[in-house]
C-alpha atoms as a PDB file:
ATOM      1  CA  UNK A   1      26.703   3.910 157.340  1.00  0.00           C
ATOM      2  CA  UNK A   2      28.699   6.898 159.119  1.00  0.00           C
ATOM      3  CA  UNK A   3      31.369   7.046 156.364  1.00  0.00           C
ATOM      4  CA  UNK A   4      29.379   6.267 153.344  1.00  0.00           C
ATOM      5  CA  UNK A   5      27.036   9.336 154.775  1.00  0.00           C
ATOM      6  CA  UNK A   6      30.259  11.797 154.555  1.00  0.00           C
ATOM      7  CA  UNK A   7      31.456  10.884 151.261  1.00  0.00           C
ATOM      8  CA  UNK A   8      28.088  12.705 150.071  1.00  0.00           C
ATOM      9  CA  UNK A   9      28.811  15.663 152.594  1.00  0.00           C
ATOM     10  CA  UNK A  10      32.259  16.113 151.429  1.00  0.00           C
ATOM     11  CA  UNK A  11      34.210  16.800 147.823  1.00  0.00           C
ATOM     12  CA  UNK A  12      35.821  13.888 146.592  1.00  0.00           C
ATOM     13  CA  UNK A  13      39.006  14.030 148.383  1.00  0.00           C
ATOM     14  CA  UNK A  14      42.503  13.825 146.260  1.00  0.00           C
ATOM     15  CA  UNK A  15      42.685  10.146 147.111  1.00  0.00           C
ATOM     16  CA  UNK A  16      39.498   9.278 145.344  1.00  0.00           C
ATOM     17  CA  UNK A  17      38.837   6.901 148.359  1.00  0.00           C
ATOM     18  CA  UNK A  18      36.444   7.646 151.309  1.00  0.00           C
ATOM     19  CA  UNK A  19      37.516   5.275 153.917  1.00  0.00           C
ATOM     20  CA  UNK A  20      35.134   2.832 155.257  1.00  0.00           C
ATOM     21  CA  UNK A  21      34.926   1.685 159.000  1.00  0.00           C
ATOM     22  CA  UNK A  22      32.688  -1.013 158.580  1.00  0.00           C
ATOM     23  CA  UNK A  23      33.295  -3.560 155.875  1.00  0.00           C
ATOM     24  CA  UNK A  24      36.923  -2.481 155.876  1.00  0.00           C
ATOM     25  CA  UNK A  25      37.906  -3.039 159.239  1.00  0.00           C
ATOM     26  CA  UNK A  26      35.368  -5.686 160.359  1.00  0.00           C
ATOM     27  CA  UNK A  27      34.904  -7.945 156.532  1.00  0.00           C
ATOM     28  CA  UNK A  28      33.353 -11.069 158.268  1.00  0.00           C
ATOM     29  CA  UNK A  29      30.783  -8.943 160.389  1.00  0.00           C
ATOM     30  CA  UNK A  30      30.022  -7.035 157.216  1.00  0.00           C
ATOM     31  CA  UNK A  31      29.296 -10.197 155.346  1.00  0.00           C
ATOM     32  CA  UNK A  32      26.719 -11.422 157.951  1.00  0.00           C
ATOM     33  CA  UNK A  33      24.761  -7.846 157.248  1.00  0.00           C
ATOM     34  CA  UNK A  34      24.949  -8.784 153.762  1.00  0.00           C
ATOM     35  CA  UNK A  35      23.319 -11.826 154.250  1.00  0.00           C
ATOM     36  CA  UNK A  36      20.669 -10.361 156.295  1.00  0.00           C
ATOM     37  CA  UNK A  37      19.914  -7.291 154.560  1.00  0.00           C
ATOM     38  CA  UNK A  38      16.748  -7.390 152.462  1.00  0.00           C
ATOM     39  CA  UNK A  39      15.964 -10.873 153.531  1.00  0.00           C
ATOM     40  CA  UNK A  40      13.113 -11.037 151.272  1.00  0.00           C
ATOM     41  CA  UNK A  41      14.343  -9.331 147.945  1.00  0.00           C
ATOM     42  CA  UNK A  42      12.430  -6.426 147.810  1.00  0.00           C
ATOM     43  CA  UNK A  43      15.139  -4.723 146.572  1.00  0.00           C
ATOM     44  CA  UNK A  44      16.207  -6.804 143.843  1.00  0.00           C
ATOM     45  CA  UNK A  45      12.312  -6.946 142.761  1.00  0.00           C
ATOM     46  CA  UNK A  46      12.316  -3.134 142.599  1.00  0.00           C
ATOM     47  CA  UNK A  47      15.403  -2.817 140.533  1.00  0.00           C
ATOM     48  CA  UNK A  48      14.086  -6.274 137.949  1.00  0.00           C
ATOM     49  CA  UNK A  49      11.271  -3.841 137.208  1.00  0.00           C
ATOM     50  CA  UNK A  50      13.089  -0.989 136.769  1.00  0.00           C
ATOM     51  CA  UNK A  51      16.057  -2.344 134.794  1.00  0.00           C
ATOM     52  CA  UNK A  52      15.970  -6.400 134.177  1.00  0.00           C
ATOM     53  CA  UNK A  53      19.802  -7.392 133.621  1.00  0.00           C
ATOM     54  CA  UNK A  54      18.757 -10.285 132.488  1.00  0.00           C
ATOM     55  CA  UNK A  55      21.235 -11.278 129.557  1.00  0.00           C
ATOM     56  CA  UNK A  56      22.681  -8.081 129.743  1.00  0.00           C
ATOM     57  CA  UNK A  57      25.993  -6.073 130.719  1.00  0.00           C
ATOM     58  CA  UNK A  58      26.198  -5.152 134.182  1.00  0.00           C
ATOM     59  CA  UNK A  59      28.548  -3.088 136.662  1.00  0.00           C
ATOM     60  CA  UNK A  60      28.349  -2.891 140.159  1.00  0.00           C
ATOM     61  CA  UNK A  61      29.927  -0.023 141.772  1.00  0.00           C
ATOM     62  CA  UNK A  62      31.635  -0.440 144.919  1.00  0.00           C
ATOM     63  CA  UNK A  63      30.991  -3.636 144.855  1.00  0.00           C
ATOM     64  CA  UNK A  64      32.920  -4.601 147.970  1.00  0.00           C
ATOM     65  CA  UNK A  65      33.449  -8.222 148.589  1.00  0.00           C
ATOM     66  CA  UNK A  66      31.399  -8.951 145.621  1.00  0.00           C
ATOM     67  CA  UNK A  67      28.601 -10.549 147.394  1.00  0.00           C
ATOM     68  CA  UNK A  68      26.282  -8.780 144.927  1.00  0.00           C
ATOM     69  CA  UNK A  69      28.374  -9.795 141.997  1.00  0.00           C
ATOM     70  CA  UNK A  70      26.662 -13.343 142.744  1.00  0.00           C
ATOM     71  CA  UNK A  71      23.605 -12.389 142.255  1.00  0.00           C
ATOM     72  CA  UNK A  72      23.832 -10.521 139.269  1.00  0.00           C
ATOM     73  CA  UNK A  73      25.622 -13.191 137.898  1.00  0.00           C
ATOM     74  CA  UNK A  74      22.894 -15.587 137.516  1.00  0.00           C
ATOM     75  CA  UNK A  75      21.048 -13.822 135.202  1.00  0.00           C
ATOM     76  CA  UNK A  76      23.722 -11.041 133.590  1.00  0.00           C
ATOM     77  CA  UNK A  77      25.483 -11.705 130.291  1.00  0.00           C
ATOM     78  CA  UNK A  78      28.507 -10.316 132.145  1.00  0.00           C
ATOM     79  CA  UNK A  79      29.077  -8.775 135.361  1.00  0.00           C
ATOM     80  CA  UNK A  80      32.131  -6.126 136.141  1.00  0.00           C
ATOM     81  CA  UNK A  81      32.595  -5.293 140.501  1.00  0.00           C
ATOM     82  CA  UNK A  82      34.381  -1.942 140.549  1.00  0.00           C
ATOM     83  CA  UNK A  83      35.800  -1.718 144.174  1.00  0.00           C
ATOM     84  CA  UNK A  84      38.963   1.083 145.562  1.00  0.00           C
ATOM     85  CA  UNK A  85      40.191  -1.106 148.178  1.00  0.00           C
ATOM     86  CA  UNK A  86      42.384  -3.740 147.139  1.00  0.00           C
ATOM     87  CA  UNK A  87      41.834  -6.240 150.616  1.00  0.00           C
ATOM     88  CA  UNK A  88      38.054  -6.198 148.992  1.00  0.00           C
ATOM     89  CA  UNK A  89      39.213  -6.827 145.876  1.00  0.00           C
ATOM     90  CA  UNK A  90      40.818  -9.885 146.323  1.00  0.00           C
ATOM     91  CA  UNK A  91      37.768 -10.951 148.599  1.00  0.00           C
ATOM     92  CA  UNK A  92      35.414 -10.113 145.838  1.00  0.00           C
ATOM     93  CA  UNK A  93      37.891 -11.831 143.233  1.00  0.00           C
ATOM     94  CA  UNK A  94      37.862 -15.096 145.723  1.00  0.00           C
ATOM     95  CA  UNK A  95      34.318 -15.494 146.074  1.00  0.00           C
ATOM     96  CA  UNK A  96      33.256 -14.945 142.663  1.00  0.00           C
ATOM     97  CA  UNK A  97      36.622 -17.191 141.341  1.00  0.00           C
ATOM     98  CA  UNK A  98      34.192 -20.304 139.616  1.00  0.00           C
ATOM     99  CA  UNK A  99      31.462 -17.657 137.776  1.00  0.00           C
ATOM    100  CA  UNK A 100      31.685 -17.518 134.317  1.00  0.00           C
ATOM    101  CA  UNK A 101      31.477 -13.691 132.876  1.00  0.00           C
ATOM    102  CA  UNK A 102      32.283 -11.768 135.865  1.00  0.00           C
ATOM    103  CA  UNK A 103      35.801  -9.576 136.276  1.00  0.00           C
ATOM    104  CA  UNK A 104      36.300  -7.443 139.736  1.00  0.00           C
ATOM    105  CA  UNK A 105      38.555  -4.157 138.666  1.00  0.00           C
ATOM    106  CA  UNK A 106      40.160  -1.946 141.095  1.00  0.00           C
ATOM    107  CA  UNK A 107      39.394   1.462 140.755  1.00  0.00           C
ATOM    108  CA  UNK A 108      37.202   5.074 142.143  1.00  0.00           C
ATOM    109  CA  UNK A 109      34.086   5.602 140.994  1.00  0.00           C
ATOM    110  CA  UNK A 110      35.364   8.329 139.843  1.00  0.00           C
ATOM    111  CA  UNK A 111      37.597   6.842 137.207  1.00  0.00           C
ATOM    112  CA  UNK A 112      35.877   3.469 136.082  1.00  0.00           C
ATOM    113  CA  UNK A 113      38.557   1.326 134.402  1.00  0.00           C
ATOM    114  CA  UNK A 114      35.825   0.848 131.491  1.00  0.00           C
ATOM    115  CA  UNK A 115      35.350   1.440 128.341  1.00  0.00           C
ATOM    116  CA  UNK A 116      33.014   4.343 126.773  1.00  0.00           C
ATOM    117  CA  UNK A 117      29.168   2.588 126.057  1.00  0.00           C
ATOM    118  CA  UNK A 118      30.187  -0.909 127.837  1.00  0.00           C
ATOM    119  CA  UNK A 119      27.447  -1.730 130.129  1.00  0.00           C
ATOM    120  CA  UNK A 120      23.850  -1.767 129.681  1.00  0.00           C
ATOM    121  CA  UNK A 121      23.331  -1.522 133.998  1.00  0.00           C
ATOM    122  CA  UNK A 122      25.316   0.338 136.787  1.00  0.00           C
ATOM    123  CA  UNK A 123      24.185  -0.412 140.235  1.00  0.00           C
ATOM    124  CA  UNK A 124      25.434   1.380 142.731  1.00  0.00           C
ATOM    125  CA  UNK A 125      24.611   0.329 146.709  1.00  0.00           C
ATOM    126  CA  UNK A 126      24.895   2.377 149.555  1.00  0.00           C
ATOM    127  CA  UNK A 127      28.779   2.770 148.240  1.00  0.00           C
ATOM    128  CA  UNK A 128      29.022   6.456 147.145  1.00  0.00           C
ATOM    129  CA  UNK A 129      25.867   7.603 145.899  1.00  0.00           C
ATOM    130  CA  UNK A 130      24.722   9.985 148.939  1.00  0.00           C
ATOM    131  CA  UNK A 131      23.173  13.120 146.867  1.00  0.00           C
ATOM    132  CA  UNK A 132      25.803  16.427 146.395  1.00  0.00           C
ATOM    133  CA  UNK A 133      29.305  15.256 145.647  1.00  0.00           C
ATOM    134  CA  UNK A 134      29.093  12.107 143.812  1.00  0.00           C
ATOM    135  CA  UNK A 135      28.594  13.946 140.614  1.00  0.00           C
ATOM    136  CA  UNK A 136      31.889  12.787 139.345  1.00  0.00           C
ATOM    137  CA  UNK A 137      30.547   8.806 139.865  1.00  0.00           C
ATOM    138  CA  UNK A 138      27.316   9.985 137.611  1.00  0.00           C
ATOM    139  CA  UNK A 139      29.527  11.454 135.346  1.00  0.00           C
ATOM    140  CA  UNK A 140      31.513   7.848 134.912  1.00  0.00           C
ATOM    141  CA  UNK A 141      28.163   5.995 134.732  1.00  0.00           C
ATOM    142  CA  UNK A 142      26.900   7.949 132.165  1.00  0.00           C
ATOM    143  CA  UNK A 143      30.203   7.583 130.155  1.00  0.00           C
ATOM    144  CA  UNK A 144      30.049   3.710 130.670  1.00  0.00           C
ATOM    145  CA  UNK A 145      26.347   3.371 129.925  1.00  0.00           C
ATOM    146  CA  UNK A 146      25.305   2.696 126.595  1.00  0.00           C
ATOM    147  CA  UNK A 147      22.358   4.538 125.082  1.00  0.00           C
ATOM    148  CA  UNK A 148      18.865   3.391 127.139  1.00  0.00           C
ATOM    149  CA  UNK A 149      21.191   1.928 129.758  1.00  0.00           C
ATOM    150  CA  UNK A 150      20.208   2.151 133.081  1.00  0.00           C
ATOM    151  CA  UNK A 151      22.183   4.003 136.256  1.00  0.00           C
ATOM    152  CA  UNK A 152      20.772   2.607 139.263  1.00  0.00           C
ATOM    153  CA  UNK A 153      21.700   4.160 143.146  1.00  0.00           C
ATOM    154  CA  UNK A 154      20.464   2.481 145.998  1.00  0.00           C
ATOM    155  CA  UNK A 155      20.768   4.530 149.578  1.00  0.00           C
ATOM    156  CA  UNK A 156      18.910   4.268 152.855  1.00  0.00           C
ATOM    157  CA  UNK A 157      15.720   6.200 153.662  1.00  0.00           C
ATOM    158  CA  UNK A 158      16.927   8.252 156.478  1.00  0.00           C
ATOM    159  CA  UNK A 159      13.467   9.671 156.750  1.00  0.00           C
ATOM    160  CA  UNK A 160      11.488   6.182 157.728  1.00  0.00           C
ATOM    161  CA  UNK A 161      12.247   4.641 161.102  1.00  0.00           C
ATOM    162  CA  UNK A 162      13.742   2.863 162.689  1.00  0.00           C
ATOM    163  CA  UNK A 163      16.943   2.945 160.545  1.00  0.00           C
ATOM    164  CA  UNK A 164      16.541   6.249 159.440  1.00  0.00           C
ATOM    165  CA  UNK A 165      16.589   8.273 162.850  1.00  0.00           C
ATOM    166  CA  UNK A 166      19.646   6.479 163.785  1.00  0.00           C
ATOM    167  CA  UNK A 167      21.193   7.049 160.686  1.00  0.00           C
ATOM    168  CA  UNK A 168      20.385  10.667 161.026  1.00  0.00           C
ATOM    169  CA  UNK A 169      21.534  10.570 165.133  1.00  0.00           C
ATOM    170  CA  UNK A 170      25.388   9.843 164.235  1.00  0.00           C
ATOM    171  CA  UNK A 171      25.388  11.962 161.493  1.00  0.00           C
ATOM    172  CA  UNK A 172      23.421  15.630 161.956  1.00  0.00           C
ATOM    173  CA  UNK A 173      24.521  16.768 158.753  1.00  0.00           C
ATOM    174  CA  UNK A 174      22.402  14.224 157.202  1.00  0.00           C
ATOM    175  CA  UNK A 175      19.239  15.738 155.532  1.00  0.00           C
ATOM    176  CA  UNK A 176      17.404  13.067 153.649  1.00  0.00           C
ATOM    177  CA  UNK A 177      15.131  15.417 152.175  1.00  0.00           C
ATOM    178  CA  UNK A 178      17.813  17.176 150.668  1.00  0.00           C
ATOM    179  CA  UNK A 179      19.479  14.554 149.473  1.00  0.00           C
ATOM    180  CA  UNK A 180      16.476  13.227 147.899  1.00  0.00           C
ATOM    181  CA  UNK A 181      16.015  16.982 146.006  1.00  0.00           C
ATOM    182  CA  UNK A 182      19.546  16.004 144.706  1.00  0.00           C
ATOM    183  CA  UNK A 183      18.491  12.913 142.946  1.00  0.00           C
ATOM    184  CA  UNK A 184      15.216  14.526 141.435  1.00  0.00           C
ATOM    185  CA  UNK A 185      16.919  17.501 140.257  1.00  0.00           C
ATOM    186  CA  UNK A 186      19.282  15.559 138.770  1.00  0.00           C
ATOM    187  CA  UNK A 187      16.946  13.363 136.794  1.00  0.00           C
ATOM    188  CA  UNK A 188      16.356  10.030 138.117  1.00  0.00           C
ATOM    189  CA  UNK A 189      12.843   8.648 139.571  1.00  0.00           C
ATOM    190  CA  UNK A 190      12.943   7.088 143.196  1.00  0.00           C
ATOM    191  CA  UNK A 191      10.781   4.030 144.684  1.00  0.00           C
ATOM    192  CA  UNK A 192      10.469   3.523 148.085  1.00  0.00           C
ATOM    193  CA  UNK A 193      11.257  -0.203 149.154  1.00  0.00           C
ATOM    194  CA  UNK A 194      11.304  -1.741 152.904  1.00  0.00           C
ATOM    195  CA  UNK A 195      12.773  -4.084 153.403  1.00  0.00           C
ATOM    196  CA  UNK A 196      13.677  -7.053 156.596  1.00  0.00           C
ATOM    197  CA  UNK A 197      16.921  -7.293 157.934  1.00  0.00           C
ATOM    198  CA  UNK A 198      16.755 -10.938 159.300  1.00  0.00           C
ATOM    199  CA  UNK A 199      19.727 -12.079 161.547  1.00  0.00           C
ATOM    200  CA  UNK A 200      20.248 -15.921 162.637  1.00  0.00           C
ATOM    201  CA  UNK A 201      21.034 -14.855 165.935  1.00  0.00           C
ATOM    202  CA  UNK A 202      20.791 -12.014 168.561  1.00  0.00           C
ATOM    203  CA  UNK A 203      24.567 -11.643 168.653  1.00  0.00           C
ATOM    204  CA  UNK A 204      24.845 -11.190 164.960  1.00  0.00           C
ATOM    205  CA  UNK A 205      22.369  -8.667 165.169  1.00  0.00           C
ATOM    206  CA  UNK A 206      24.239  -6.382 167.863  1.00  0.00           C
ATOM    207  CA  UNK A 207      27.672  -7.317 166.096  1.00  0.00           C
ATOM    208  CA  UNK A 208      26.143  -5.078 162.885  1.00  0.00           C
ATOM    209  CA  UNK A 209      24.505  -2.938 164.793  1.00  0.00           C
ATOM    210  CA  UNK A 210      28.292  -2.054 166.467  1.00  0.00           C
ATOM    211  CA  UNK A 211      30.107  -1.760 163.503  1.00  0.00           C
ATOM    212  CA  UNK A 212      27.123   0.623 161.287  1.00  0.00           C
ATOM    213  CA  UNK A 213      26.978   3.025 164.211  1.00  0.00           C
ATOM    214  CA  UNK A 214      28.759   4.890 167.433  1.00  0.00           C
ATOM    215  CA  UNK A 215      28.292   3.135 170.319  1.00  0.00           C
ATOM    216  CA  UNK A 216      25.607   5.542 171.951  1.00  0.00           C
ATOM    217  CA  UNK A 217      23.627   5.213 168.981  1.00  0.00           C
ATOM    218  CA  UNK A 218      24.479   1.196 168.842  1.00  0.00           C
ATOM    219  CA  UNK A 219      23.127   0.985 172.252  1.00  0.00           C
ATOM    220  CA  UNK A 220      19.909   2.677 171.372  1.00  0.00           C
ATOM    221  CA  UNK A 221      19.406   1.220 168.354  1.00  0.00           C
ATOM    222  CA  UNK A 222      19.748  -2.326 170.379  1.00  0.00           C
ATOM    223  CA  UNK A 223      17.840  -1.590 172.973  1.00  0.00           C
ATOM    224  CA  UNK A 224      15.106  -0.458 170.166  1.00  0.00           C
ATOM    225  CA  UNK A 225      14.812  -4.159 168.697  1.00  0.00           C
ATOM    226  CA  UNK A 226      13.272  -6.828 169.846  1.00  0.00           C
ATOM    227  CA  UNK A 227      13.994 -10.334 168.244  1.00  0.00           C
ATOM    228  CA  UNK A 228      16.367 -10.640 165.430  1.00  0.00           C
ATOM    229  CA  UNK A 229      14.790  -8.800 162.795  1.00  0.00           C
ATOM    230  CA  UNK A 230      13.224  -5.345 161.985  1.00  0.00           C
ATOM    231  CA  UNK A 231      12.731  -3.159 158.876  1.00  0.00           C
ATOM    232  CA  UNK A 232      15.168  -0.867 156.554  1.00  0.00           C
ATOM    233  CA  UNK A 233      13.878   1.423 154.110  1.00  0.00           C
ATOM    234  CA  UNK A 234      15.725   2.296 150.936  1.00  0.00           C
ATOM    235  CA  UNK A 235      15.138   4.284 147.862  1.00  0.00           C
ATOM    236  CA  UNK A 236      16.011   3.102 144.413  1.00  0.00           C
ATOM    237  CA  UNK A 237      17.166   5.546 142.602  1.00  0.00           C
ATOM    238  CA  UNK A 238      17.447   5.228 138.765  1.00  0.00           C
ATOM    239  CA  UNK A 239      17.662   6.972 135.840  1.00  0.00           C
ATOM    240  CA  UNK A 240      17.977   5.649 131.956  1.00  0.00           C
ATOM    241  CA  UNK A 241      20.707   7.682 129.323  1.00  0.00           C
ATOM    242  CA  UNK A 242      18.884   9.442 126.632  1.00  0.00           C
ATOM    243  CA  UNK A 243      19.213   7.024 123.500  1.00  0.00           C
ATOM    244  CA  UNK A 244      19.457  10.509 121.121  1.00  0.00           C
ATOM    245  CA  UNK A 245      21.694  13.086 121.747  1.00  0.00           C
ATOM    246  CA  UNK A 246      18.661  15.206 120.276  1.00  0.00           C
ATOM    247  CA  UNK A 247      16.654  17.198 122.908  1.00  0.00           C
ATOM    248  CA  UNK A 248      12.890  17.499 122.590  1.00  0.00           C
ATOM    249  CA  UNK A 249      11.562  20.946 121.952  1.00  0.00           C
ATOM    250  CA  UNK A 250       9.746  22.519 124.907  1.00  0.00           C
ATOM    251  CA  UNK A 251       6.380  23.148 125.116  1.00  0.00           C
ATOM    252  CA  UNK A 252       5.139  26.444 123.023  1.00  0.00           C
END
């Protein structure tokens, strides 16, 4: 999550793109995290009670190689993947080729290639939502929302172990707290999920585990599991546009 962790502790850089070093360098490795992350859907139950999709419009920001796309897909009226990197985007246009309803667009989150009021959801996972400098993205899922719709940001709990002290170990600069006084200041409501990561194999395991962090940390954070599974917290943030652009009147 090193790079992911920056773009929130840096302005959006003229490019618009924050590298990755994870799923762009190592794609295959990346796609076995994906497959173990959340093993159990508690993620996807937190965000079905917050904001069902369920015959509705949905965009998924930085959506990678679309392996979220997929699951959206079964339920969503129609499902847009918004991804910068073009080597995703023609992964994430490859594995969603035979589903009805869903388009993957190149573009920043910065600059959504939508249109105004299009989209009823926009999910956002551990992509660029980090706290202070994705205002821009907000800005863009506001503009894409329609009125009552839904912007939903899912990021890791750096506060709850064991993720979270690793996550914080490669990256100092990291204060979850404050990050978290970003999100509530800026008006969304948070839940608190955990969630299994659940590998096949102990090779798989390490092979994430490589690519997420330095190797000091890796090393740690490997010889801190046992078994070929442990727990991830994550908070869902989300937060639903005003349907009136009329404010209530404070309190006399």
């Amino acid at each position: 999550m090193k790079a992911f962790v920056r773009a929130a502790l840096e302005a959006v850089r003229p490019s618009e793109v924050v590298p990755s070093p994870n799923i762009w360098h190592w794609p295959e490795i990346y796609d076995v995290e994906n497959r173990a992350q959340d093993a159990d859907g508690a993620i996807w139950a937190a965000l079905r009670d917050e904001a069902d999709w369920t015959g509705r419009d949905v965009v998924d920001v930085g959506c990678g190689d679309g392996f979220h796309l997929v699951v959206f897909a079964r339920d969503a009226r129609t499902v847009v993947g918004v991804e910068p990197y073009t080597p995703l985007v023609g992964r994430a246009r490859q594995r969603t080729r035979r589903l009805d309803g869903v388009r993957v667009l190149e573009g920043p989150a910065q600059r959504l290639p939508l249109p105004d009021a299009s989209a009823d959801l926009v999910h956002a996972r551990t992509a660029y939502f980090f706290g202070p400098g994705c205002e821009p993205g907000m800005r863009e899922a506001d503009r894409v929302l329609r009125p009552g719709g839904v912007l939903a940001i899912v990021d890791l709990d750096g506060a709850a172990p064991p993720y979270g002290p690793w996550l914080c170990a490669d990256e100092p600069g990291y204060d979850p707290a404050k990050v978290q006084d970003f999100f509530s200041g800026n008006g969304f409501s948070t839940r608190r999920v955990r969630t299994t990561w659940r590998f096949r194999t102990r090779a798989d395991l390490e092979a994430v585990l490589r690519i997420e962090f330095s190797a000091e940390v890796a090393a740690r954070a490997t010889a801190e599991v046992t078994g070929t599974e442990f727990e991830v917290a994550y908070r869902v943030h989300t937060r639903s546009k005003p349907t009136s652009l009329i404010l209530p009147r404070p309190a006399s």
